[in-house]
Structures are given as C-alpha cells and as structure tokens.
PDB file of N, CA and C in Angstrom:
ATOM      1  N   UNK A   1     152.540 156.973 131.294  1.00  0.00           N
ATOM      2  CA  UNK A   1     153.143 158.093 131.988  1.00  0.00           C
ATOM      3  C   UNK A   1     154.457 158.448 131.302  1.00  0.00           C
ATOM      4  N   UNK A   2     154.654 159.333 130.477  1.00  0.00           N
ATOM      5  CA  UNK A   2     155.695 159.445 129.816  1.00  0.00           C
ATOM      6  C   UNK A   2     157.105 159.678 130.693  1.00  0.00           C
ATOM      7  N   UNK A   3     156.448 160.210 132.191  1.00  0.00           N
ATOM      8  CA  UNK A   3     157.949 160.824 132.813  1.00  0.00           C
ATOM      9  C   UNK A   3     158.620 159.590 133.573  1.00  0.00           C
ATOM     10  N   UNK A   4     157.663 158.601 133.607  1.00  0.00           N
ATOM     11  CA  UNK A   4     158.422 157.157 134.339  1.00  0.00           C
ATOM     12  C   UNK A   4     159.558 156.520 133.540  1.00  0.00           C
ATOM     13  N   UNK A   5     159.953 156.331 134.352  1.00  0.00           N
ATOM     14  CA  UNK A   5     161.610 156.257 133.666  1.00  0.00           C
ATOM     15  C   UNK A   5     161.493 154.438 132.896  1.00  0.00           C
ATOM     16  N   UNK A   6     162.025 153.774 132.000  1.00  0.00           N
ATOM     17  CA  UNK A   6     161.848 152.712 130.847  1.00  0.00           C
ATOM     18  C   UNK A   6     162.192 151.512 132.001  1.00  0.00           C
ATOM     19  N   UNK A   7     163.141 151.423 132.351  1.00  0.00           N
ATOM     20  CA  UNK A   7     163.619 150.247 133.366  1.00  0.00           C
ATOM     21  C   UNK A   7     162.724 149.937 134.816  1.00  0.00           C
ATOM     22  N   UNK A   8     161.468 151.031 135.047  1.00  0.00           N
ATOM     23  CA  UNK A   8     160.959 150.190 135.631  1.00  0.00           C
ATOM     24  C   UNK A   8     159.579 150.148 135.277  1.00  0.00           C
ATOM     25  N   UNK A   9     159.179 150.081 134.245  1.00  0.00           N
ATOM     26  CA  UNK A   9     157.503 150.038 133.453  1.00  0.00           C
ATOM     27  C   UNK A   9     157.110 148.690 134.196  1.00  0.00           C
ATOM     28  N   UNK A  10     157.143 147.581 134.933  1.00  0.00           N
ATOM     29  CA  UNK A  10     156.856 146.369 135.552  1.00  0.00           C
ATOM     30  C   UNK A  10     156.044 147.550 136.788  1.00  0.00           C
ATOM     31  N   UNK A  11     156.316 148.539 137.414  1.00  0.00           N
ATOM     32  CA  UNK A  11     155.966 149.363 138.731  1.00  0.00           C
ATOM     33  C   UNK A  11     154.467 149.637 138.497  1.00  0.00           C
ATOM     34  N   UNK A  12     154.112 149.799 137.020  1.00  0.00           N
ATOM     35  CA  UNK A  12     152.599 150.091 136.466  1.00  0.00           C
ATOM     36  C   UNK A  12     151.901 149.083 135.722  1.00  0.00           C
ATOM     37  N   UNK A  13     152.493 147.928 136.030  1.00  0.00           N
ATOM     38  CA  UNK A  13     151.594 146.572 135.525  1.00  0.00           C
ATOM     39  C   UNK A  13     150.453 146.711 136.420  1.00  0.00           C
ATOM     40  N   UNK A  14     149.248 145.918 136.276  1.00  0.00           N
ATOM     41  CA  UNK A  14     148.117 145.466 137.453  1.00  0.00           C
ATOM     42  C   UNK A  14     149.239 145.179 138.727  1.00  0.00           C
ATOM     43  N   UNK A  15     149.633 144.507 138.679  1.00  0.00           N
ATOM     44  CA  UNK A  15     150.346 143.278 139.813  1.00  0.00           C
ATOM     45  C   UNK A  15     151.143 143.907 140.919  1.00  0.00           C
ATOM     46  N   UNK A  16     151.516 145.275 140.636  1.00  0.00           N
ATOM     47  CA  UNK A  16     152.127 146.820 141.183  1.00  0.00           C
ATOM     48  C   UNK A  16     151.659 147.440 140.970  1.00  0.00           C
ATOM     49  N   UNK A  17     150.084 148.086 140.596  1.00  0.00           N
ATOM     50  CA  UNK A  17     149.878 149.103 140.773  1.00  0.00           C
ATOM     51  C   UNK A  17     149.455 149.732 141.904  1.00  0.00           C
ATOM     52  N   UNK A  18     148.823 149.114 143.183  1.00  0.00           N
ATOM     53  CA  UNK A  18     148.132 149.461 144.113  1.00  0.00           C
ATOM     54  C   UNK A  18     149.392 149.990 145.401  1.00  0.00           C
ATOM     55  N   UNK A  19     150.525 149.354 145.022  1.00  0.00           N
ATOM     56  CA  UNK A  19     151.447 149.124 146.079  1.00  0.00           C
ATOM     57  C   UNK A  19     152.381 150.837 145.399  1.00  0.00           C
ATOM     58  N   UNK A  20     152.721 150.730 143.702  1.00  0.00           N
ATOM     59  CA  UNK A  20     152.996 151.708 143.360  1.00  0.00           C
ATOM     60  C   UNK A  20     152.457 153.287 143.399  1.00  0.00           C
ATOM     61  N   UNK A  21     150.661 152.956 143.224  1.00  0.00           N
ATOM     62  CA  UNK A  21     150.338 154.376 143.515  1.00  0.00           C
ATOM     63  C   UNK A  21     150.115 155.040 144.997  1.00  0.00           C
ATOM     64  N   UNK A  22     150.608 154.135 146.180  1.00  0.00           N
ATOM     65  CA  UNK A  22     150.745 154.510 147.514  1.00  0.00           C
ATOM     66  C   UNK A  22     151.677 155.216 147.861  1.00  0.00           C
ATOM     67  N   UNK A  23     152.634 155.222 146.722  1.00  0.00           N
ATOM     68  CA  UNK A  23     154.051 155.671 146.961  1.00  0.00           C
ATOM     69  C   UNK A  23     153.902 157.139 146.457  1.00  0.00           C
ATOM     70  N   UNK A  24     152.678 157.152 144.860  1.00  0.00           N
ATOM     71  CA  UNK A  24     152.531 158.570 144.925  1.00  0.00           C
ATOM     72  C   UNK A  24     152.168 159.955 145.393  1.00  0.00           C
ATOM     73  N   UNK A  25     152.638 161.122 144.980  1.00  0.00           N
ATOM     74  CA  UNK A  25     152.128 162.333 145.785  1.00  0.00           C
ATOM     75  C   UNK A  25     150.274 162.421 145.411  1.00  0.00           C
ATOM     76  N   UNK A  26     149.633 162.270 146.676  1.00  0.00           N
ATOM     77  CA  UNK A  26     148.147 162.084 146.607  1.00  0.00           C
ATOM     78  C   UNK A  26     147.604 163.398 145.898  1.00  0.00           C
ATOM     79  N   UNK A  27     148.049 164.944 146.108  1.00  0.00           N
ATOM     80  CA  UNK A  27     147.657 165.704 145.279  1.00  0.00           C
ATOM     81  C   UNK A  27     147.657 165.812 144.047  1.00  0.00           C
ATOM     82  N   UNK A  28     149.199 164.858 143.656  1.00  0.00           N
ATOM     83  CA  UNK A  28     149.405 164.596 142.173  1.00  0.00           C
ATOM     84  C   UNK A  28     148.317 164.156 141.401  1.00  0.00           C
ATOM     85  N   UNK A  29     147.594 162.807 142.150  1.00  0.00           N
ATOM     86  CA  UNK A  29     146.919 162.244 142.180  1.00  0.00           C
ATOM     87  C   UNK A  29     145.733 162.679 141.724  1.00  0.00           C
ATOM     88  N   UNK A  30     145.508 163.784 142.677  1.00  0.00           N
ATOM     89  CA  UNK A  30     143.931 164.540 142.433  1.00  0.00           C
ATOM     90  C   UNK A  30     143.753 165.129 141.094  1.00  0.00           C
ATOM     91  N   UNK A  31     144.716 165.860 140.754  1.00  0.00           N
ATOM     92  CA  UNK A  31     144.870 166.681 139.494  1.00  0.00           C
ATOM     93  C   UNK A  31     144.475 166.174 138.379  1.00  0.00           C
ATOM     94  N   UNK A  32     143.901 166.673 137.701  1.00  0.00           N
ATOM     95  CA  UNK A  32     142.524 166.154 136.645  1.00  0.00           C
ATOM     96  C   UNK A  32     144.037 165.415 135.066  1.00  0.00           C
ATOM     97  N   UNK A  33     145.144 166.789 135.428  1.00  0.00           N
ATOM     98  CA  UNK A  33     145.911 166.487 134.515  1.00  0.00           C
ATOM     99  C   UNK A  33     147.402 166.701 134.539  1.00  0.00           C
ATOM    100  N   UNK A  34     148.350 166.497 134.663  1.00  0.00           N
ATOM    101  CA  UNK A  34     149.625 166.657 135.018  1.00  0.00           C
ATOM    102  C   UNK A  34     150.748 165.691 135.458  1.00  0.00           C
ATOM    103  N   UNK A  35     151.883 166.883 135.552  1.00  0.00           N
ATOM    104  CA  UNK A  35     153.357 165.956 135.605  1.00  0.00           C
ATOM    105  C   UNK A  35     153.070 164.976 137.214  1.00  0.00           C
ATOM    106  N   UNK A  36     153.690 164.115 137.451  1.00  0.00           N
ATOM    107  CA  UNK A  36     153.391 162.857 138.340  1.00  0.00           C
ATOM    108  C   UNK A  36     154.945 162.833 138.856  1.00  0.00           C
ATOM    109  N   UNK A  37     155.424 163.146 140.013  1.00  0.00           N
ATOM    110  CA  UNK A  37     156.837 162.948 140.556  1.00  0.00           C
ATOM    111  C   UNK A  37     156.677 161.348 140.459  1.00  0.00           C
ATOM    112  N   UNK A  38     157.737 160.776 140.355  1.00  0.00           N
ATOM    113  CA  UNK A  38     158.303 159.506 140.203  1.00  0.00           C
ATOM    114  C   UNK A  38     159.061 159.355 141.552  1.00  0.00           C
ATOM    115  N   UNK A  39     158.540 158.501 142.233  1.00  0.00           N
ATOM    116  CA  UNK A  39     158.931 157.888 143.412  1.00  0.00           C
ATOM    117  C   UNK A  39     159.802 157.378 143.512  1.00  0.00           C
ATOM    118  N   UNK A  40     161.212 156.565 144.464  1.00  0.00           N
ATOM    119  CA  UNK A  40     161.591 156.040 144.742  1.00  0.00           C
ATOM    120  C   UNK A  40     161.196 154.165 144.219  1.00  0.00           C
ATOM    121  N   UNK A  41     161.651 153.522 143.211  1.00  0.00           N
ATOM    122  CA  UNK A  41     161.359 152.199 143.203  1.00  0.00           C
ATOM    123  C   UNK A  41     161.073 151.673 144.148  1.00  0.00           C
ATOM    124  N   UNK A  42     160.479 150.708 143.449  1.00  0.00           N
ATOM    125  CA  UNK A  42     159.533 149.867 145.106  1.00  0.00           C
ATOM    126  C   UNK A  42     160.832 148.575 145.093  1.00  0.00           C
ATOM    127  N   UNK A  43     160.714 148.077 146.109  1.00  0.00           N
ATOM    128  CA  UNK A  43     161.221 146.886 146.841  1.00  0.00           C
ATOM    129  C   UNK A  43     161.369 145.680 146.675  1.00  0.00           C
ATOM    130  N   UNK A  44     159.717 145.395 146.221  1.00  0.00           N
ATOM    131  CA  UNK A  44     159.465 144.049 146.330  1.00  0.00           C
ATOM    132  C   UNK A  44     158.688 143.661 144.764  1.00  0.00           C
ATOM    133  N   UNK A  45     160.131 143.768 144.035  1.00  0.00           N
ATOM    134  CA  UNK A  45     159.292 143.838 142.429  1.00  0.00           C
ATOM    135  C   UNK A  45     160.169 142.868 141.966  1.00  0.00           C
ATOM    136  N   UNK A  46     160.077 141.714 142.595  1.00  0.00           N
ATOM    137  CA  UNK A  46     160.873 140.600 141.852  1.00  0.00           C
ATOM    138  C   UNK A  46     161.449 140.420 140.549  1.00  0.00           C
ATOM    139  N   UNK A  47     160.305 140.606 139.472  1.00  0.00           N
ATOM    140  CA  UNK A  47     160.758 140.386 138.039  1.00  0.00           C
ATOM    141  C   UNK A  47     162.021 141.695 137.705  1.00  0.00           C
ATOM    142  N   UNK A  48     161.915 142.884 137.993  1.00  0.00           N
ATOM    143  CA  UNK A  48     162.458 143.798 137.842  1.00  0.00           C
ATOM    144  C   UNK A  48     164.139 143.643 138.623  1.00  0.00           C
ATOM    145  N   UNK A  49     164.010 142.857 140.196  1.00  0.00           N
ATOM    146  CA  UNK A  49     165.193 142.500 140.344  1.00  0.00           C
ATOM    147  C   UNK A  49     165.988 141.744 139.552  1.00  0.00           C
ATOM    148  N   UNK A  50     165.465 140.648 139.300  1.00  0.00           N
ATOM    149  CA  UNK A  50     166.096 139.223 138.439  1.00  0.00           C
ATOM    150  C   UNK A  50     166.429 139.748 137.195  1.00  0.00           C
ATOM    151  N   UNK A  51     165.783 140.960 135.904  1.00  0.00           N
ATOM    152  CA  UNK A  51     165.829 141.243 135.090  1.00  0.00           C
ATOM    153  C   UNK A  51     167.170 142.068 134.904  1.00  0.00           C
ATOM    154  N   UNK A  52     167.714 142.490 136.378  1.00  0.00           N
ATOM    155  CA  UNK A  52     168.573 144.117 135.841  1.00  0.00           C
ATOM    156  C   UNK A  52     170.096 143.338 136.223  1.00  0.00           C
TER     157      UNK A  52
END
C-alpha cells in the first residue's frame, strides 16, 4: 500500500491484518482499485510499541 505511512508496516503483517482491515473504510475495500484512507493506528501492536 504505498499510502501507509513506513513506521507502521508491522499493521499489515499476517499477525495484524484481520484486526487492521476492520479498521478500514469497507467501501474502500470493495473497490476493485484505489487510494485506501489510513486509519488511526491500532492499539494493541506490541512490537511497534517497544520499537518507537
């Protein structure tokens, strides 16, 4: 996803993805092709806390 911002690429591992794409806009979603609003960081992304 080029528009996701570098500091949190851990949000689109397997291990976050299910929890991350809940957060996205579902129409975004639908769209065969396009820009993807970037959500609010998630919460409970341990490695990403300890890392920053």
């Amino acid at each position: 996803m080029p528009y996701w911002p570098r500091d949190r690429f851990l949000e689109l591992a397997p291990a976050y993805w299910a929890q991350t794409r809940a957060y996205l806009d579902p129409t975004e979603l639908e769209a065969e092709l396009g820009f993807v609003t970037v959500p609010p960081a998630l919460a409970c992304a341990p490695e990403q806390s300890a890392a920053s």
